[in-house]
C-alpha atoms as a PDB file:
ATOM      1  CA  UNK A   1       0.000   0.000   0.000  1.00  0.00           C
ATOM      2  CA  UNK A   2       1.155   3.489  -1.017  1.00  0.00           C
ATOM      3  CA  UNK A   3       1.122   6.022   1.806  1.00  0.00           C
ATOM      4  CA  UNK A   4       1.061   9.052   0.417  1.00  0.00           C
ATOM      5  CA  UNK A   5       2.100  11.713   2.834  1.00  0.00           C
ATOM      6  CA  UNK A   6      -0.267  15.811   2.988  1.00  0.00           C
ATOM      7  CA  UNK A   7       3.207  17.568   1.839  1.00  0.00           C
ATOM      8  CA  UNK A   8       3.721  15.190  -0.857  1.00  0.00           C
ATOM      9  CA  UNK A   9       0.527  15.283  -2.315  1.00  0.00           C
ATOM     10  CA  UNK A  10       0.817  19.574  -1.891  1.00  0.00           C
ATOM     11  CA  UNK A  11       4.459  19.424  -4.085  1.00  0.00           C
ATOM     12  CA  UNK A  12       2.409  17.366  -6.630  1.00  0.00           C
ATOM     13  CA  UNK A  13       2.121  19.125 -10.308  1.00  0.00           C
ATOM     14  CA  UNK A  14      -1.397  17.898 -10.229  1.00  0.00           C
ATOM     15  CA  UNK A  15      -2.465  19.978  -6.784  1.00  0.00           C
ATOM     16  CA  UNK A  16      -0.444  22.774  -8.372  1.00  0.00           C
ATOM     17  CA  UNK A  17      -2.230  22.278 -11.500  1.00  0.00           C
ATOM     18  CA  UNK A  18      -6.132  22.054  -9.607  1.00  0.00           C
ATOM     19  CA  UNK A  19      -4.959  24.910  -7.270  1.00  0.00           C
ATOM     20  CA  UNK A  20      -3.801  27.252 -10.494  1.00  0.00           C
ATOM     21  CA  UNK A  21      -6.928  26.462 -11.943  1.00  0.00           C
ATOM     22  CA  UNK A  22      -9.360  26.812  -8.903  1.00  0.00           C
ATOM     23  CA  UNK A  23      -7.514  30.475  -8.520  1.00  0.00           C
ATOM     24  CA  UNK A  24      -8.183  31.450 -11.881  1.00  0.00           C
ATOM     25  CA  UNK A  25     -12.059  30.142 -12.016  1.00  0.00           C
ATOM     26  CA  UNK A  26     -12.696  31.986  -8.448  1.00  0.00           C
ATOM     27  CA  UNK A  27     -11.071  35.647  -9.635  1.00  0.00           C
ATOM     28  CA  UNK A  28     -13.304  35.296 -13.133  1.00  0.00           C
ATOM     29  CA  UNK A  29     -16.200  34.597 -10.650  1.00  0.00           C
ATOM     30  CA  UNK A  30     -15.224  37.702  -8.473  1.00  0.00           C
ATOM     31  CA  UNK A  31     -14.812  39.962 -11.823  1.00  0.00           C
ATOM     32  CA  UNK A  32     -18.399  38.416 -12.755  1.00  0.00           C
ATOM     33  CA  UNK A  33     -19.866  39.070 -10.086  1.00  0.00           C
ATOM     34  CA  UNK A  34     -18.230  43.318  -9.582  1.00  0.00           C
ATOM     35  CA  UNK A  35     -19.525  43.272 -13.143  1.00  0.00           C
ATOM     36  CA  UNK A  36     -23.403  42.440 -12.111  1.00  0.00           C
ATOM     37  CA  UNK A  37     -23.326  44.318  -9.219  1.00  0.00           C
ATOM     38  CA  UNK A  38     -22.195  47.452 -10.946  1.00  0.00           C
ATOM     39  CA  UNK A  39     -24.911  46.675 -13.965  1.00  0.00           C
ATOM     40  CA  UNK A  40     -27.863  46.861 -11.252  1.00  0.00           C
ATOM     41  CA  UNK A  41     -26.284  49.953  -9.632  1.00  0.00           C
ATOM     42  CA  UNK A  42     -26.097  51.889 -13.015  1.00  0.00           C
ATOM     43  CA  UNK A  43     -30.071  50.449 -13.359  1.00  0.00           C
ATOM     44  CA  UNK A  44     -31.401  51.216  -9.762  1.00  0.00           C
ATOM     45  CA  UNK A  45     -29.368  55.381 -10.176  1.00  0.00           C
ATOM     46  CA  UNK A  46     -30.882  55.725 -13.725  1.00  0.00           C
ATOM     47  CA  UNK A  47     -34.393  54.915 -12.329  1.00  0.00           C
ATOM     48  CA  UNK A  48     -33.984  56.672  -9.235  1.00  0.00           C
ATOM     49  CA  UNK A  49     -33.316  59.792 -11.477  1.00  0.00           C
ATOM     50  CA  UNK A  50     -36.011  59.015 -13.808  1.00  0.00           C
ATOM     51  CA  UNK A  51     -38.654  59.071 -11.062  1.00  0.00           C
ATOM     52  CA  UNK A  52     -36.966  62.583  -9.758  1.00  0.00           C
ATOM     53  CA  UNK A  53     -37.807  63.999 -12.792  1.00  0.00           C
ATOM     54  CA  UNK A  54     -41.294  62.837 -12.396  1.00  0.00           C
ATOM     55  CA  UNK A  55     -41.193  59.808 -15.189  1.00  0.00           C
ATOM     56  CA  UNK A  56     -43.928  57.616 -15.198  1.00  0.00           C
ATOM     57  CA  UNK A  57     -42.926  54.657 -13.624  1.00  0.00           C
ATOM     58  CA  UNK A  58     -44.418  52.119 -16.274  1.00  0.00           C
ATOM     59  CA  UNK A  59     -42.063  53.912 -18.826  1.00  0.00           C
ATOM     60  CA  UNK A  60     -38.573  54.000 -15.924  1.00  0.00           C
ATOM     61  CA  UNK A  61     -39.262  50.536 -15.705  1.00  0.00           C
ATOM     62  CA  UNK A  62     -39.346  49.730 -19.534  1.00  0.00           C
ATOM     63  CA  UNK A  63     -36.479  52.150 -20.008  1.00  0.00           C
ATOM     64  CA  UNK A  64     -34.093  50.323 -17.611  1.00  0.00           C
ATOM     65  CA  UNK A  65     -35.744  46.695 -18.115  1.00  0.00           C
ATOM     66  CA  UNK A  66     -36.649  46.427 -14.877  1.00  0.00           C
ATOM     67  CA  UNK A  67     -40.347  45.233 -13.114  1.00  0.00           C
ATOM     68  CA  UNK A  68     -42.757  47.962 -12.753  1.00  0.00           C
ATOM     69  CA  UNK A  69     -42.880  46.683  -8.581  1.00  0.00           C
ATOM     70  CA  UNK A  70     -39.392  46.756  -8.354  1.00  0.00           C
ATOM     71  CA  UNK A  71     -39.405  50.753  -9.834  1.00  0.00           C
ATOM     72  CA  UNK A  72     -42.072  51.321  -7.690  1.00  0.00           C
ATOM     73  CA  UNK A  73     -40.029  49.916  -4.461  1.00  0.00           C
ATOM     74  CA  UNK A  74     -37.806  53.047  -5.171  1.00  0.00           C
ATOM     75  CA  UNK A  75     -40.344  55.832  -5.244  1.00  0.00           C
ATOM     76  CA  UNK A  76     -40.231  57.869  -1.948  1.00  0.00           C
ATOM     77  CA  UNK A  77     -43.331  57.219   0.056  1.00  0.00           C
ATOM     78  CA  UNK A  78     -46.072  60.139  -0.216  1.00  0.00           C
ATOM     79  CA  UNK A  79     -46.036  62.114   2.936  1.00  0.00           C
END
C-alpha cells in the first residue's frame, strides 16, 4: 500500500495544476460578479433619477428593463 504523505501530495504538479486552476475560475467569478453588481447599480441610479424627474414609472421601468414593482419599491413614500 502506497502512503502518500499531505506535503507530498501539496508538491504534486497535479495539486499545483487544480490549485492554479481553482484560482483562476474563483477571480473570473469575483470579476463576474463586480460586473453584475455594478450593472444593477447603473439600473437602480438611472431609475432613481427618472422618477426625480417625475417619469412615469411604467415607462422608468421599460427604459431600464426592470419590473414595474421593483421601480415602484424606489419611489419615496407620499407624505
Amino acid at each position: 500500500m502506497m502512503d502518500i504523505q499531505l506535503n507530498d501530495w501539496r508538491n504534486s504538479r497535479v495539486y499545483r495544476e487544480v490549485k492554479a486552476e481553482g484560482k483562476v475560475e474563483g477571480e473570473q467569478i469575483g470579476a463576474l460578479r463586480g460586473k453584475l453588481e455594478g450593472k444593477l447599480e447603473g439600473k437602480l441610479e438611472a431609475a432613481r433619477n427618472f422618477l426625480r424627474l417625475g417619469v412615469a414609472p411604467e415607462v422608468v421601468a421599460q427604459a431600464v428593463e426592470m419590473s414595474l414593482e421593483e421601480v415602484q419599491q424606489l419611489q419615496p413614500a407620499q407624505p
